[in-house]
C-alpha atoms as a PDB file:
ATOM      1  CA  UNK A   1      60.518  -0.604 -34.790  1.00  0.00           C
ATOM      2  CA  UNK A   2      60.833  -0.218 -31.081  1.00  0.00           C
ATOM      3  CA  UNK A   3      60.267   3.229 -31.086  1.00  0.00           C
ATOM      4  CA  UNK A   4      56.867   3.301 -32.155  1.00  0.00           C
ATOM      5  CA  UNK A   5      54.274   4.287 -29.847  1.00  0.00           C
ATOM      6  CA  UNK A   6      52.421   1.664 -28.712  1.00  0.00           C
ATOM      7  CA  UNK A   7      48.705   0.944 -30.582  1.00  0.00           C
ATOM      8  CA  UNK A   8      45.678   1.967 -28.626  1.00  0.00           C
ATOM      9  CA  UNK A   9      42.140   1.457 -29.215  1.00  0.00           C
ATOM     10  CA  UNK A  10      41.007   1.985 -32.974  1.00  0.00           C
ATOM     11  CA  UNK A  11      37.613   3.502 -31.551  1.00  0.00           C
ATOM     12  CA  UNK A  12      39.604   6.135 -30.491  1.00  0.00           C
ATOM     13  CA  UNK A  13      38.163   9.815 -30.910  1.00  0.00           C
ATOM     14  CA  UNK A  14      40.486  11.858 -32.265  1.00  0.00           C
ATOM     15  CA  UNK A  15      44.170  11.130 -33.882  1.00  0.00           C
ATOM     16  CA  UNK A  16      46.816  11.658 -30.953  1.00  0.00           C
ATOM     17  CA  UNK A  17      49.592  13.494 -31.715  1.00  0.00           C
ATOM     18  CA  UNK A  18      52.723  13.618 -29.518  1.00  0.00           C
ATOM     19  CA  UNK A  19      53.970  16.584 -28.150  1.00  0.00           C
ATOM     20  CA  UNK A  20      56.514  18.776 -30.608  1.00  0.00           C
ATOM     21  CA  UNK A  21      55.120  17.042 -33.689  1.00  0.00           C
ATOM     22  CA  UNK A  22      53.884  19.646 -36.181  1.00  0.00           C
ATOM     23  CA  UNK A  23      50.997  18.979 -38.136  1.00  0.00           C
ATOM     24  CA  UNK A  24      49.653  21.510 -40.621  1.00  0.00           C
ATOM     25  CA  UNK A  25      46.137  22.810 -40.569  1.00  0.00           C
ATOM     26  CA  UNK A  26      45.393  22.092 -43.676  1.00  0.00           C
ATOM     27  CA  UNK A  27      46.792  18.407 -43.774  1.00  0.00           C
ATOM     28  CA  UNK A  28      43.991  15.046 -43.320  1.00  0.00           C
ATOM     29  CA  UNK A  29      44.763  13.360 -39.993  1.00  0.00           C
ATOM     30  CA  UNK A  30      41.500  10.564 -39.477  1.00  0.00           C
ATOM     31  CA  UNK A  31      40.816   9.765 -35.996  1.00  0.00           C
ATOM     32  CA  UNK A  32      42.702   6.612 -34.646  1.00  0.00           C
ATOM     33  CA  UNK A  33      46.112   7.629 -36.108  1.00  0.00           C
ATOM     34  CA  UNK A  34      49.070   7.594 -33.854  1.00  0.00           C
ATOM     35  CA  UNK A  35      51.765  10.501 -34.461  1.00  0.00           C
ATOM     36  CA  UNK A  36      55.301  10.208 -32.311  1.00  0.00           C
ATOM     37  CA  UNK A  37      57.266  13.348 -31.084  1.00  0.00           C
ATOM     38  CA  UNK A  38      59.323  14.975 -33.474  1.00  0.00           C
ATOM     39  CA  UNK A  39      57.074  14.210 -37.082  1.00  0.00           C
ATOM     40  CA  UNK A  40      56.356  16.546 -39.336  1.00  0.00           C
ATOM     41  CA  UNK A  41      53.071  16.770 -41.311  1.00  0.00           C
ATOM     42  CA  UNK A  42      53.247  19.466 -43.991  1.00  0.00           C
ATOM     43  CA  UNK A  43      50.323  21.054 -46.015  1.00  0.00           C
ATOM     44  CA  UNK A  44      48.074  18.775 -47.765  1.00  0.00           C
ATOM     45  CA  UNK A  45      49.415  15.808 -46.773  1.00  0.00           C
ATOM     46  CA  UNK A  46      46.974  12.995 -45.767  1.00  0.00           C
ATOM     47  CA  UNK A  47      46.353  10.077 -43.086  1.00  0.00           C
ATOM     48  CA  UNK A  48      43.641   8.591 -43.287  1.00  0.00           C
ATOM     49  CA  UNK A  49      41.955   5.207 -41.857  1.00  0.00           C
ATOM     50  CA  UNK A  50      39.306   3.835 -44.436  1.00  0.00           C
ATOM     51  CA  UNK A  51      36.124   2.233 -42.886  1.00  0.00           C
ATOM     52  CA  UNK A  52      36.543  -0.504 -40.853  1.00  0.00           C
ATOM     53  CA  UNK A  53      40.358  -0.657 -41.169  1.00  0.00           C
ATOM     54  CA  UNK A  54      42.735  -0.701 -38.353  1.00  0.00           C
ATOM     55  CA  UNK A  55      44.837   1.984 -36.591  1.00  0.00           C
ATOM     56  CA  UNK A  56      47.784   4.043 -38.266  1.00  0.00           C
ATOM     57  CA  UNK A  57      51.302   4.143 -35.954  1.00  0.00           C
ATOM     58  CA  UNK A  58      53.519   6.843 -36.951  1.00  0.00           C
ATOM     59  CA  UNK A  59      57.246   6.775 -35.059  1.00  0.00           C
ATOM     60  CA  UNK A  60      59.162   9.242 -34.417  1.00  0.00           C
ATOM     61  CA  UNK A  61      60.879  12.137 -36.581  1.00  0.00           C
ATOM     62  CA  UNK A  62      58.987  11.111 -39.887  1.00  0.00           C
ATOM     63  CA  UNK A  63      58.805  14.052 -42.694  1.00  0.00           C
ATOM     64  CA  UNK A  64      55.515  13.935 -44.675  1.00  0.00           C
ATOM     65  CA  UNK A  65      55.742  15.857 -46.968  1.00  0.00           C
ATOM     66  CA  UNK A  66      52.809  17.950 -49.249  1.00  0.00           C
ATOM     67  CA  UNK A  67      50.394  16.084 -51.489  1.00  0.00           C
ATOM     68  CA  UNK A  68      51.378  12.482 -49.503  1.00  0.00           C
ATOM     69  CA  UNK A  69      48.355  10.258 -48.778  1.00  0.00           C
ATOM     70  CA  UNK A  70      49.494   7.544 -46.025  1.00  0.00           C
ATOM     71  CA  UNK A  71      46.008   5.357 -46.525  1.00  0.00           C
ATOM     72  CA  UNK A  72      44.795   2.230 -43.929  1.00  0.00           C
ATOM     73  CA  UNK A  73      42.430   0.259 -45.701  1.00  0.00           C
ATOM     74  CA  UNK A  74      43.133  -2.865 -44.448  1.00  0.00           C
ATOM     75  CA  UNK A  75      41.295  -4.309 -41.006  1.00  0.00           C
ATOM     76  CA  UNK A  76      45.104  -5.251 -39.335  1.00  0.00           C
ATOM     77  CA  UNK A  77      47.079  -1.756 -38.004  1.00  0.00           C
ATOM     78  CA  UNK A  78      49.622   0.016 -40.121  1.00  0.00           C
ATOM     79  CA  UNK A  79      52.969   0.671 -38.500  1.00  0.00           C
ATOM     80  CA  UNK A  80      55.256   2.894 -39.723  1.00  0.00           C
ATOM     81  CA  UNK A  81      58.824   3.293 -37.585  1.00  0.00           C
ATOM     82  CA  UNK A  82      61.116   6.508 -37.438  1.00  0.00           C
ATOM     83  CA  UNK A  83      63.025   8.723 -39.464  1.00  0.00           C
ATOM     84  CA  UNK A  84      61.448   8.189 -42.674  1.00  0.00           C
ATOM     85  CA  UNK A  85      61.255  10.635 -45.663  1.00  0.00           C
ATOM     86  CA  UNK A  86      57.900  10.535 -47.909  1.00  0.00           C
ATOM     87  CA  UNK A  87      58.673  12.975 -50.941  1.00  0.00           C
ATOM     88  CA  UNK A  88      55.943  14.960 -52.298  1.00  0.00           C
ATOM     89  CA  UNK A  89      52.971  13.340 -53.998  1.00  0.00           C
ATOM     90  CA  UNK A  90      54.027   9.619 -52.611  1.00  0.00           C
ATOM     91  CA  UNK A  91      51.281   6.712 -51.636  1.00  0.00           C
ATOM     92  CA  UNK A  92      51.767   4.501 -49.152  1.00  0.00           C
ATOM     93  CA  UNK A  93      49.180   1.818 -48.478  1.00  0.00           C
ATOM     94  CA  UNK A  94      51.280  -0.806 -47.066  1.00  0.00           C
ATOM     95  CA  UNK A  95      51.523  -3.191 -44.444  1.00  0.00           C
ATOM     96  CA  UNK A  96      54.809  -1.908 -42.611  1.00  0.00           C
ATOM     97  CA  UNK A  97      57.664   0.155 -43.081  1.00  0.00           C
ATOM     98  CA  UNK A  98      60.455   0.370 -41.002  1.00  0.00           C
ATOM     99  CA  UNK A  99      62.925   3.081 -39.701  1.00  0.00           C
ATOM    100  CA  UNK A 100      65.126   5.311 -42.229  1.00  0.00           C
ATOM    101  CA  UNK A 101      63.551   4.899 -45.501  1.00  0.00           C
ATOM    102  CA  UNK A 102      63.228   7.688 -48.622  1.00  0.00           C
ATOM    103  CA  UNK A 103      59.895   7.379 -50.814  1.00  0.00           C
ATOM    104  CA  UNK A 104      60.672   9.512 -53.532  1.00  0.00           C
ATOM    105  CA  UNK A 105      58.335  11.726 -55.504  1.00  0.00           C
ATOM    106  CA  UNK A 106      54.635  10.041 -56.642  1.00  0.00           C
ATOM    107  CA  UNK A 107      56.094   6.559 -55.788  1.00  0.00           C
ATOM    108  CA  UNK A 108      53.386   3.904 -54.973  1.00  0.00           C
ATOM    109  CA  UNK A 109      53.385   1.636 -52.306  1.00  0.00           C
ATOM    110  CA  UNK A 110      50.923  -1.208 -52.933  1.00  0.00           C
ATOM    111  CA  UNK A 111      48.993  -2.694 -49.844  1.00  0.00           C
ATOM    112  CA  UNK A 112      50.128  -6.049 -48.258  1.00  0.00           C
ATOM    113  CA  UNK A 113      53.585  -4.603 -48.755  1.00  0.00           C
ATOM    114  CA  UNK A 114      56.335  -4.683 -45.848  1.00  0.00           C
ATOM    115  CA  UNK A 115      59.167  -1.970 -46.232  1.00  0.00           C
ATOM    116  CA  UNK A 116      62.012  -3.127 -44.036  1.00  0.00           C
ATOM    117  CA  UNK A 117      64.776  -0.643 -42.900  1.00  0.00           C
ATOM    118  CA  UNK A 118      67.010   1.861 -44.557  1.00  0.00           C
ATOM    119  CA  UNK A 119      65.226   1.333 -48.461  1.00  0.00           C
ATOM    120  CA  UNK A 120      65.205   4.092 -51.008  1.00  0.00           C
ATOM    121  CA  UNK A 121      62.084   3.869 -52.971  1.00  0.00           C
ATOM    122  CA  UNK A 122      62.462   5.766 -56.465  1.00  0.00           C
ATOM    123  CA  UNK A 123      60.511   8.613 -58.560  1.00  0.00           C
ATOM    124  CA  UNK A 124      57.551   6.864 -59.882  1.00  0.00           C
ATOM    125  CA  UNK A 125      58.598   3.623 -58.777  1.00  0.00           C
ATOM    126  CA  UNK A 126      55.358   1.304 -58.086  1.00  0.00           C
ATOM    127  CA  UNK A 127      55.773  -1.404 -55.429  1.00  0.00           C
ATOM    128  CA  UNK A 128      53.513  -4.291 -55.954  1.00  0.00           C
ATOM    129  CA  UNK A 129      51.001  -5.915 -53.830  1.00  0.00           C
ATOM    130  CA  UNK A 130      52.438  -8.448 -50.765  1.00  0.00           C
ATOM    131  CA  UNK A 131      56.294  -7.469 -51.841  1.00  0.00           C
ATOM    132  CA  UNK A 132      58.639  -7.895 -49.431  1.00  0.00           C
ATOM    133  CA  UNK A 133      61.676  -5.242 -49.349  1.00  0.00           C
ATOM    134  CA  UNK A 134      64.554  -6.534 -47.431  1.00  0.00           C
ATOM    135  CA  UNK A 135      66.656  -3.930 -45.459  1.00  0.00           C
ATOM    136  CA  UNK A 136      68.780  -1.231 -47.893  1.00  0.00           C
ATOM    137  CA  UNK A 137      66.632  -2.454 -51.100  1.00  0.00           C
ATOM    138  CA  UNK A 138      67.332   0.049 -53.466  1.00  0.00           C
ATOM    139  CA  UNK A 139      64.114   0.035 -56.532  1.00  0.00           C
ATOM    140  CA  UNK A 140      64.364   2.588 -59.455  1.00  0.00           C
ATOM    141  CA  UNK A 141      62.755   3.579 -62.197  1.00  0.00           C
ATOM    142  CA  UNK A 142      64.223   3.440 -65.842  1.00  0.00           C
ATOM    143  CA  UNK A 143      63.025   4.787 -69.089  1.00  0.00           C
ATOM    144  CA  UNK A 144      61.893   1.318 -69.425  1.00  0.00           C
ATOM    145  CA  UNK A 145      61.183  -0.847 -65.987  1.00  0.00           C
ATOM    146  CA  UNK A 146      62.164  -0.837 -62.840  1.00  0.00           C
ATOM    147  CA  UNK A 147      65.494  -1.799 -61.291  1.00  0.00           C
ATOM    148  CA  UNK A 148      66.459  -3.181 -58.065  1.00  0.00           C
ATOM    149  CA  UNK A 149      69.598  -4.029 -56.097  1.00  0.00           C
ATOM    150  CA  UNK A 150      71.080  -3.725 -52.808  1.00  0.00           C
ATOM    151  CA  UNK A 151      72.837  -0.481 -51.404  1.00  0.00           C
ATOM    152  CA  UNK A 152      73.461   1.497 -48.058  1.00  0.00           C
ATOM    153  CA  UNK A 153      74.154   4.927 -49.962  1.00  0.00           C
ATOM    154  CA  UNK A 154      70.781   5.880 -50.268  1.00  0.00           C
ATOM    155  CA  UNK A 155      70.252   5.308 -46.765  1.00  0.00           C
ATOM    156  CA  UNK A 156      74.190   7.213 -45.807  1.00  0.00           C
ATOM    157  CA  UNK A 157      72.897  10.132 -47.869  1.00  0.00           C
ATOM    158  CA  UNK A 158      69.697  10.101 -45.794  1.00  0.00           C
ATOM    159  CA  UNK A 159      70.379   9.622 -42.467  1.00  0.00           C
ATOM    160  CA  UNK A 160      73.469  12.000 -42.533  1.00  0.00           C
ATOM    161  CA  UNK A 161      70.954  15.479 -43.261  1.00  0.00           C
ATOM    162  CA  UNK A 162      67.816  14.124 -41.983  1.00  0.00           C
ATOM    163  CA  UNK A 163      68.250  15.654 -38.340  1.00  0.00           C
ATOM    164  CA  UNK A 164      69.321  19.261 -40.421  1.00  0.00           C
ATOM    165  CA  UNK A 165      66.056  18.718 -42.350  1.00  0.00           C
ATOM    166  CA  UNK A 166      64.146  18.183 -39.336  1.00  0.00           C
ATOM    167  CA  UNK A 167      65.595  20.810 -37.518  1.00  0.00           C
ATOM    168  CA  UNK A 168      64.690  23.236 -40.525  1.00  0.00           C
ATOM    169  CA  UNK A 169      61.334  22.382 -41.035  1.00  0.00           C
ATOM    170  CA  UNK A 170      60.463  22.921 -37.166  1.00  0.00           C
ATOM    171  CA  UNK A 171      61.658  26.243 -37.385  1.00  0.00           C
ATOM    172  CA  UNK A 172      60.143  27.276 -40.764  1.00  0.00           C
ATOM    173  CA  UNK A 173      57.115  26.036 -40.863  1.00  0.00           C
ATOM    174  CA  UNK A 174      55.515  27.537 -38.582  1.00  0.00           C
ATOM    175  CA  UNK A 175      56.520  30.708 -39.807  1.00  0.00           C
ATOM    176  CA  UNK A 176      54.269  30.165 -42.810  1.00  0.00           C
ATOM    177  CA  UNK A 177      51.829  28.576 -41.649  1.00  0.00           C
ATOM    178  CA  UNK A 178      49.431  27.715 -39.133  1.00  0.00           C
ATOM    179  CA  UNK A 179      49.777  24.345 -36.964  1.00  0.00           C
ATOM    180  CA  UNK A 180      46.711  22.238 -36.199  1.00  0.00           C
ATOM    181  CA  UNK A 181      45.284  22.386 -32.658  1.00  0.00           C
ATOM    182  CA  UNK A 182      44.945  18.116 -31.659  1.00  0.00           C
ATOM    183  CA  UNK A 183      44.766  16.429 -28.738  1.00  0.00           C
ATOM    184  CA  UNK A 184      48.452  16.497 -27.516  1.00  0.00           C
ATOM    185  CA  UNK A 185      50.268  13.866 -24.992  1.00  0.00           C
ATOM    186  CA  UNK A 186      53.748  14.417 -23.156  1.00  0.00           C
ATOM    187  CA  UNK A 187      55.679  11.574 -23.920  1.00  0.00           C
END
């Protein structure tokens, strides 16, 4: 994950936001979270750093998208590297996560968890406390349980129309609605 900003104080007094990241005005950033240049925050997505709990590190060109809730509640910092997708309605309250993952759709990331690189998380799929997901782990939900292998077409699909999707959503966005004045730094 070296391109995650580097972690600052957790007393800090406001969440720091990189400059041309677009946050949302009606999204939850708490103070102490970290946002790289190029992430996108839409509506009604959340951030937030429970009492007591450590800093949130966001890398670069992340989409978050509505209804999301990216939660800290444990003391140690939460990193999260670049070019990940969270799908609408997804919670993450993990350890790590690495660079080029998909969390699809009200999928539930338990805390303790580490997400390694390029891993496609699936509708409704709920990821247990302390698991450890290896690089391309592929997890999906059946009528029944949930099944898990090893793949790098998830991660093909993704990374091939992620820069498009980026691209889109910098343009549009704004358009409809109105970005969130924070405390920006020029990287």
């Amino acid at each position: 994950m070296s391109t995650s900003p580097p972690i600052t104080s957790p007393t800090q007094t406001s969440p720091v936001v990189i400059n041309k990241s677009l946050i949302c005005q009606d999204s939850t950033v708490s103070n102490g979270v970290q946002i790289a240049i190029g992430t996108v925050l839409h509506p009604r997505s959340s951030i937030i750093i429970s009492d007591g709990a450590g800093p949130i590190v966001i890398g670069e060109n992340n989409i978050i998208e509505e209804l999301v809730q990216i939660i800290n509640k444990s003391p140690e910092p939460m990193v999260i590297g670049s070019n990940n997708l969270f799908e609408v309605g997804s919670y993450i309250e993990c350890k790590s996560i690495g660079n080029g993952n998909v969390f699809e759709p009200k999928c539930k990331i338990l805390k303790d968890t580490i997400i390694k690189d390029q891993c496609s998380i699936g509708t409704g799929c709920i990821i247990s406390e302390g698991k450890i997901c290896e690089n391309n782990t592929v997890i999906a939900q059946t009528q029944n349980s949930q099944i898990q292998t090893t793949s790098t077409l998830p991660y093909d699909h993704h990374s091939s129309i992620h820069t498009t999707h980026l691209e889109l959503l910098h343009k549009s966005i704004p358009l409809f609605h109105t970005i969130k004045k924070t405390p920006i730094l020029e990287k």
